[in-house]
Protein backbone atom coordinates (compact mmCIF):
# COMPACT_ATOMS: atom_id res chain seq x y z
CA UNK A 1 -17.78 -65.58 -41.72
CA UNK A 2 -21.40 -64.89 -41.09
CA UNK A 3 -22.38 -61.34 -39.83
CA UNK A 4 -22.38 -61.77 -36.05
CA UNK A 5 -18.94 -63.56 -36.24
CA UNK A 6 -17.76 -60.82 -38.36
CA UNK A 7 -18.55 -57.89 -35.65
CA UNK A 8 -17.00 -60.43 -32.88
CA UNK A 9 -13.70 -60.56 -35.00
CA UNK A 10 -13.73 -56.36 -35.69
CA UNK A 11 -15.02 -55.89 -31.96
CA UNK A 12 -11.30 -58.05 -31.04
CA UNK A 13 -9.62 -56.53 -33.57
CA UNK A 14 -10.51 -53.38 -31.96
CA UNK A 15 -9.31 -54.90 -28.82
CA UNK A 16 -6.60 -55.67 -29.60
CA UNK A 17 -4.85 -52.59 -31.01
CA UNK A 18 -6.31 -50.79 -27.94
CA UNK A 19 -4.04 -52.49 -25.94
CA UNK A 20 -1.02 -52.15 -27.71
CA UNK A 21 -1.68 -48.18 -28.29
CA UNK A 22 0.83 -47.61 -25.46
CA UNK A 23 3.31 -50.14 -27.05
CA UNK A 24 3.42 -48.09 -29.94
CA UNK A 25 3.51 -44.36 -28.43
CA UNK A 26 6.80 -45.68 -26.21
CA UNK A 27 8.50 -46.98 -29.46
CA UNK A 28 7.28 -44.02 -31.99
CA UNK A 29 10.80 -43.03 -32.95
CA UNK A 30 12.67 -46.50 -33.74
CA UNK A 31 9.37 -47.62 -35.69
CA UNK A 32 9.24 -44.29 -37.55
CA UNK A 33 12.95 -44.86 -38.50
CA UNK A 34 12.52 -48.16 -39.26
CA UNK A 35 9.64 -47.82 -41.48
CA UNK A 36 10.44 -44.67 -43.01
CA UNK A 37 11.57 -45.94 -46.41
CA UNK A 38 7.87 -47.43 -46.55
CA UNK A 39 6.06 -44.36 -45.62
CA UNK A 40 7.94 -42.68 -48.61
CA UNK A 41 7.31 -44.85 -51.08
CA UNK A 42 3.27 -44.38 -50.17
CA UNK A 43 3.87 -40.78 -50.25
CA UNK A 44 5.59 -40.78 -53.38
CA UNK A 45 3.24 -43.40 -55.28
CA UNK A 46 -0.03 -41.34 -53.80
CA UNK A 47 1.39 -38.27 -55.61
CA UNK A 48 -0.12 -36.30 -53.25
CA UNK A 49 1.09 -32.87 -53.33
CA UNK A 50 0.38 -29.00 -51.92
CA UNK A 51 -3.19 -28.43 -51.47
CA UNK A 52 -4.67 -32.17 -51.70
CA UNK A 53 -7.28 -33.54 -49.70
CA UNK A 54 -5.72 -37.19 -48.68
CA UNK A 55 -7.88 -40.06 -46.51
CA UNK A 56 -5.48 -42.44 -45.10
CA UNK A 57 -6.94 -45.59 -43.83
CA UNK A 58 -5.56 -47.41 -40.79
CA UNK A 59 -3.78 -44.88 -39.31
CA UNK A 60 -2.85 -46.26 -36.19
CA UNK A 61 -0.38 -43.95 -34.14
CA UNK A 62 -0.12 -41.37 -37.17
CA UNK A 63 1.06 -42.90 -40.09
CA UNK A 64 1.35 -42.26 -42.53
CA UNK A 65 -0.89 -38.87 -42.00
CA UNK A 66 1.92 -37.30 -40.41
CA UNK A 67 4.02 -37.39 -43.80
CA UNK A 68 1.21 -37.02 -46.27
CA UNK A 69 0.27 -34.02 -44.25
CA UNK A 70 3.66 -32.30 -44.45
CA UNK A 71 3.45 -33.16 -48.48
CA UNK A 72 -0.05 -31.53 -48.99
CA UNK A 73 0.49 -28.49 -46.35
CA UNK A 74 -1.68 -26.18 -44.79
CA UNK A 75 -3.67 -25.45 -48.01
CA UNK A 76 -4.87 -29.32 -48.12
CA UNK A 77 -6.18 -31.70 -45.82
CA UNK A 78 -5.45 -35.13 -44.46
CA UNK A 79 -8.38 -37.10 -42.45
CA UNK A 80 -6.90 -40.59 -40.82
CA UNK A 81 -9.12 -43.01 -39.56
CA UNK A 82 -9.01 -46.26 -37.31
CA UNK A 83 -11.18 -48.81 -35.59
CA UNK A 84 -8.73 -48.13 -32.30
CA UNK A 85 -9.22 -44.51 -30.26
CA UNK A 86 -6.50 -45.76 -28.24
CA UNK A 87 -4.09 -45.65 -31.25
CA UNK A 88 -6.09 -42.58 -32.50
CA UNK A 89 -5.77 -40.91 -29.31
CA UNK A 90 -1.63 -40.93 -30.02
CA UNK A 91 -1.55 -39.72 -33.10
CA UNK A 92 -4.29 -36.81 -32.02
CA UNK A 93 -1.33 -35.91 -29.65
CA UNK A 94 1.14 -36.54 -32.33
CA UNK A 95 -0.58 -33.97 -35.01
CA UNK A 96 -1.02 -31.02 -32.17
CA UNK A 97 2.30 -31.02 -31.52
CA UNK A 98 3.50 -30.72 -35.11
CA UNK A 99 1.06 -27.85 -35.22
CA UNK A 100 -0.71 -29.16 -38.33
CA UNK A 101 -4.27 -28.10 -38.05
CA UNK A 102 -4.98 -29.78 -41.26
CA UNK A 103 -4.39 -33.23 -39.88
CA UNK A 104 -7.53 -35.02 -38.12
CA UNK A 105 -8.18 -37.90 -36.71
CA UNK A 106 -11.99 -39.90 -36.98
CA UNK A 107 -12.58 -43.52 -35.61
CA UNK A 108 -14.62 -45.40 -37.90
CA UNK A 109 -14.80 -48.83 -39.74
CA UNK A 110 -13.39 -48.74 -43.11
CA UNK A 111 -15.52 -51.23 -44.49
CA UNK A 112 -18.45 -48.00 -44.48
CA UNK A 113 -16.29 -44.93 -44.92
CA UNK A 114 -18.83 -41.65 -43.55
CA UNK A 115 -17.50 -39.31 -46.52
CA UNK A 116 -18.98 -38.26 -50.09
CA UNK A 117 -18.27 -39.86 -52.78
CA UNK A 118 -15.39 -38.16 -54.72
CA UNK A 119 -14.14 -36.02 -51.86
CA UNK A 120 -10.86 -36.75 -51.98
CA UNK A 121 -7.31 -36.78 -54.29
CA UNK A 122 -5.26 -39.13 -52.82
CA UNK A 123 -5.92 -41.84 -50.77
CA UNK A 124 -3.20 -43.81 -48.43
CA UNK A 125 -2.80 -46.94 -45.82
CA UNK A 126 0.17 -48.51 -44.19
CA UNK A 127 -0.40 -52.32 -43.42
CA UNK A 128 -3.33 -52.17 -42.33
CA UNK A 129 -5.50 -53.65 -45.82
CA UNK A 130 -4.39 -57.08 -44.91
CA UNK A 131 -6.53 -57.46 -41.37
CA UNK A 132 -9.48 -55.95 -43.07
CA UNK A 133 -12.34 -58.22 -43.05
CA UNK A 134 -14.87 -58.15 -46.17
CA UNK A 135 -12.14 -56.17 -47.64
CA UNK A 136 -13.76 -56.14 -51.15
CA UNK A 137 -15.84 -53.54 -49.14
CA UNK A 138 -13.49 -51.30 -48.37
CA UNK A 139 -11.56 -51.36 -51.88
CA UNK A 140 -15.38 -50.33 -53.03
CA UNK A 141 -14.99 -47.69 -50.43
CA UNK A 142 -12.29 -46.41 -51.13
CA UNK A 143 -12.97 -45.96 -55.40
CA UNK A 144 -16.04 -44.07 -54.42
CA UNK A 145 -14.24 -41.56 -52.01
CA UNK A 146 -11.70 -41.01 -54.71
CA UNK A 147 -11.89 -38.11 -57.17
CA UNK A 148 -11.36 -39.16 -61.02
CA UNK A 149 -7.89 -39.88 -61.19
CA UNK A 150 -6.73 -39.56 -58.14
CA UNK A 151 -4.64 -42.92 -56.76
CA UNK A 152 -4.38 -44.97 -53.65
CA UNK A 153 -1.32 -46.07 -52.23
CA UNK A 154 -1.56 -48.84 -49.78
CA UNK A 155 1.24 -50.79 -47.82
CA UNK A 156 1.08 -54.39 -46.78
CA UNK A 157 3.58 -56.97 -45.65
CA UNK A 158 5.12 -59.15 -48.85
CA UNK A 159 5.11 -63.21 -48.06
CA UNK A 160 6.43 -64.68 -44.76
CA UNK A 161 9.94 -65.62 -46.12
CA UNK A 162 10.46 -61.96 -46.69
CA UNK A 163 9.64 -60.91 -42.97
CA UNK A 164 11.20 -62.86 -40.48
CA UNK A 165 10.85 -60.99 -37.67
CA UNK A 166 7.43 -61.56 -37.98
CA UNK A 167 6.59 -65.03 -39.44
CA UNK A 168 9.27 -66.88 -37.25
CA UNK A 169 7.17 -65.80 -34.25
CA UNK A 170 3.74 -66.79 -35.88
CA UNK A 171 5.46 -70.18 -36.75
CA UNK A 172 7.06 -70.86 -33.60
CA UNK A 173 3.37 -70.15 -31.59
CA UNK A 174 1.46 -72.14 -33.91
CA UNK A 175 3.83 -75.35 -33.16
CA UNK A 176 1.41 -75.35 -29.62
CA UNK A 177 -1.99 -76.87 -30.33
CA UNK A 178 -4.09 -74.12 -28.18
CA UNK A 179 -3.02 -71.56 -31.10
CA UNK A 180 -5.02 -72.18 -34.54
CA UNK A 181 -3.70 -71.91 -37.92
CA UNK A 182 -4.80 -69.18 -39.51
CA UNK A 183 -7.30 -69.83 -42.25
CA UNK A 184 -5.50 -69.32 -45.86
CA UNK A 185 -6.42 -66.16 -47.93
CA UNK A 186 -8.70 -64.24 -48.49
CA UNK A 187 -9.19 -64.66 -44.83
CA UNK A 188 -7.48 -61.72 -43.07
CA UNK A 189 -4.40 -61.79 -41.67
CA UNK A 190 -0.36 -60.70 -41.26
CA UNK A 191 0.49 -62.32 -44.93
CA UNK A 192 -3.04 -62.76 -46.34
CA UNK A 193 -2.17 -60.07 -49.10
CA UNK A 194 1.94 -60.71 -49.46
CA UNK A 195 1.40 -62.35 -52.68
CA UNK A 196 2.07 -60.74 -55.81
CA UNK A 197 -0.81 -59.59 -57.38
CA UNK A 198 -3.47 -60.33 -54.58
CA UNK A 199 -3.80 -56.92 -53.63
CA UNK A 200 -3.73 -55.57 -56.92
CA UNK A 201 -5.88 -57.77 -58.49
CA UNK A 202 -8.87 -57.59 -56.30
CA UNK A 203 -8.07 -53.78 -57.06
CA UNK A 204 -8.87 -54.32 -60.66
CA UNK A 205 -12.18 -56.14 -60.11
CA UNK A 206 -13.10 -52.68 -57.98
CA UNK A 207 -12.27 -50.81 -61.89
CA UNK A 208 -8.88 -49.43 -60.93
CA UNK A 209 -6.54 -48.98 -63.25
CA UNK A 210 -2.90 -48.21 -64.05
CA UNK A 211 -2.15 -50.85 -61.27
CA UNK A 212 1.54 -51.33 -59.86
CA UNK A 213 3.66 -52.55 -57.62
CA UNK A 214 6.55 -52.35 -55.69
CA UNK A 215 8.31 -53.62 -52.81
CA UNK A 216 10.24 -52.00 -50.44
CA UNK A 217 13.39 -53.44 -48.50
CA UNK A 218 13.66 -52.17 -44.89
CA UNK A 219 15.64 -53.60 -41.53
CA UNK A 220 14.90 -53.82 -37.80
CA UNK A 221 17.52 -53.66 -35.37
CA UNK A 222 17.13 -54.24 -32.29
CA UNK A 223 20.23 -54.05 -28.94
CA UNK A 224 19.35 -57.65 -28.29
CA UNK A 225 17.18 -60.44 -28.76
CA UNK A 226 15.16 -59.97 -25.32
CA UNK A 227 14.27 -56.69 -26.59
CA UNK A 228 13.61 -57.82 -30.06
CA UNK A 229 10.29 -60.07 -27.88
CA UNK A 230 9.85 -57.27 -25.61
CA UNK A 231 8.64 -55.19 -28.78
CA UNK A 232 7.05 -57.53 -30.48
CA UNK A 233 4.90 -57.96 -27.84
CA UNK A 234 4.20 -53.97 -26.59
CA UNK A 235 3.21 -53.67 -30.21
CA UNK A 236 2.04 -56.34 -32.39
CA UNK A 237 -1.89 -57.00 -31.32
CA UNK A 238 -1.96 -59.85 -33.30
CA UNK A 239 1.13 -61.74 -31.59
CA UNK A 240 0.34 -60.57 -28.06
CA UNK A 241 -2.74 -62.38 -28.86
CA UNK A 242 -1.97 -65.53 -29.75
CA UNK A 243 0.86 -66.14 -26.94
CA UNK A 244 -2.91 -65.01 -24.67
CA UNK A 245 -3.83 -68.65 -25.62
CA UNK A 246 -0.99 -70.15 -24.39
CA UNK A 247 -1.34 -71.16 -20.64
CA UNK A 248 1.27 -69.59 -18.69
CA UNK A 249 4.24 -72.22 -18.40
CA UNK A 250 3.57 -72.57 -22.71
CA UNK A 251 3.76 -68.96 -22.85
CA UNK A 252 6.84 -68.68 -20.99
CA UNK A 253 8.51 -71.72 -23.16
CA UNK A 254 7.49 -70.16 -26.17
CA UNK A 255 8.99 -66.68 -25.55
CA UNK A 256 12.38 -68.50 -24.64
CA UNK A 257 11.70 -70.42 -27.90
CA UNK A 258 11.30 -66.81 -29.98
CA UNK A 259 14.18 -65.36 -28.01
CA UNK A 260 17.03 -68.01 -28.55
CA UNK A 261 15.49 -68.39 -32.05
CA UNK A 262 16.11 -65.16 -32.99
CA UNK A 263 19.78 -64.77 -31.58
CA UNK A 264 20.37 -65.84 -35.69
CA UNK A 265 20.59 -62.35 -36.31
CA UNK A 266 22.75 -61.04 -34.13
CA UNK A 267 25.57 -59.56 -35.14
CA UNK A 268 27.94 -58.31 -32.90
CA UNK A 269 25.18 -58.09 -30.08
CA UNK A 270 22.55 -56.32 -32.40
CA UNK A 271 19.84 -57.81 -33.86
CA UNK A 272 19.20 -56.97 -37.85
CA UNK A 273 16.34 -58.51 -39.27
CA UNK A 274 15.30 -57.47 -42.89
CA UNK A 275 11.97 -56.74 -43.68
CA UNK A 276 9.87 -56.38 -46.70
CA UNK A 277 6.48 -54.11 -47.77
CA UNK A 278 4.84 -54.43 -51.10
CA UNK A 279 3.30 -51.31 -52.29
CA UNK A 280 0.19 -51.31 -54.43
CA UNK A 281 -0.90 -47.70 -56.53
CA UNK A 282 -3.57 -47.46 -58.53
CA UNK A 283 -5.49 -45.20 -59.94
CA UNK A 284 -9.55 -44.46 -60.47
């Protein structure tokens, strides 16, 4: 991916997660709930505590800032960033009215992070390592913005069998031939890192050490299988745009196809479709 195509693929990346800011805000309290046993296990594995200085990177809507910033208080600091100010926008809103002062908010490209090296203690991100382009660069990054011995916690989806609710989607799309495969690993993408050991190995090259992981089991329910589509599509950029390639009688086939496909899961009229995050620490 040569530099100009790079920028084009950030610049739609950026796009992308624009649009679905909205998407996100309307459904902030069933995706906190349903993500919640992530966000702790990032808080937990970060060991941030009172007083820290945290970066997260990829903060989206607010997470997990919000929870790393009740952890380190008042007397520390927590500085997200994000390539969206749509999304960024949110969680500004978000932080002002949890009154924490100590929470901001900076739009930037984590592939260059604009802070001194060793600044701060902990350093978290909540799927958001996998659609990083030139990641290598932002592992670098983020081992020069730690301080000596302070960890990183980062969240990204484990393989496709794990997380139906968002592979079956992906596969069902892809079956139409104006929607590309994506390319395999490293490239970036929903899975690109749900290997064992791809994360944390690339981790090592960057000098980390004391390297684990562990996954975390969640599960998304939804009141039916419509609206199981409907937020799918108010909130995952990368879905929303690869049903944009579908002309419009394809599109409408395929959401059908996603809808009656995932009626598998319904129990009793609800929807519950398990989910699972591997978490990386590691420590500089």
């Amino acid at each position: 991916m040569g530099n100009l195509d790079l920028e084009k693929f950030i610049d739609k990346q950026r796009a992308g997660w624009n649009d679905v800011a909205e998407g996100w805000d309307r459904w902030d309290a069933w995706i906190d709930e349903c993500l919640a046993p992530v966000d702790h296990e990032i808080v937990s594995l970060s060991e941030a505590k009172s007083g820290f200085d945290t970066l997260d990177i990829g903060s989206g809507t607010g997470y997990p800032a919000v929870r790393v910033a009740e952890t380190v208080g008042s007397d520390g600091s927590v500085v997200g960033i994000d390539l969206s100010d749509n999304m960024l926008n949110v969680a500004r809103k978000r932080a002002v009215s949890k009154g924490f002062d100590h929470l901001n908010f900076q739009t930037c490209d984590a592939r260059i992070l604009p802070f001194e090296d060793e600044k701060f203690n902990t350093v978290t991100s909540r799927f958001c390592f996998m659609f990083i382009p030139d990641l290598d660069s932002t592992i670098a990054e983020t081992y020069r913005v730690l301080k000596d011995g302070g960890c990183v916690a980062a969240a990204v989806w484990a393989s496709a069998d794990k997380n139906h609710s968002l592979s079956m989607p992906v596969k069902i799309m892809q079956e139409y031939p104006e929607v590309p495969s994506p390319p395999p690993p490293p490239a970036p993408g929903i899975f690109s890192l749900g290997a064992s050991g791809e994360l944390a190995g690339r981790m090592k090259l960057a000098g980390f050490s004391d390297i684990k992981e562990s996954y975390v089991h969640m599960m998304w329910e939804y009141p039916s299988s419509k609206d199981y589509f409907k937020r799918l599509m108010d909130m995952a950029a990368p879905m929303r745009g690869m049903l944009s390639m579908l002309p419009p009688a394809k599109q409408a086939e395929a959401k059908e196809k996603i809808i009656d496909t995932a009626e598998k899961f319904a129990t009793d009229g609800v929807l519950k479709v398990p989910g699972v995050a591997l978490v990386v620490k590691a420590r500089k």
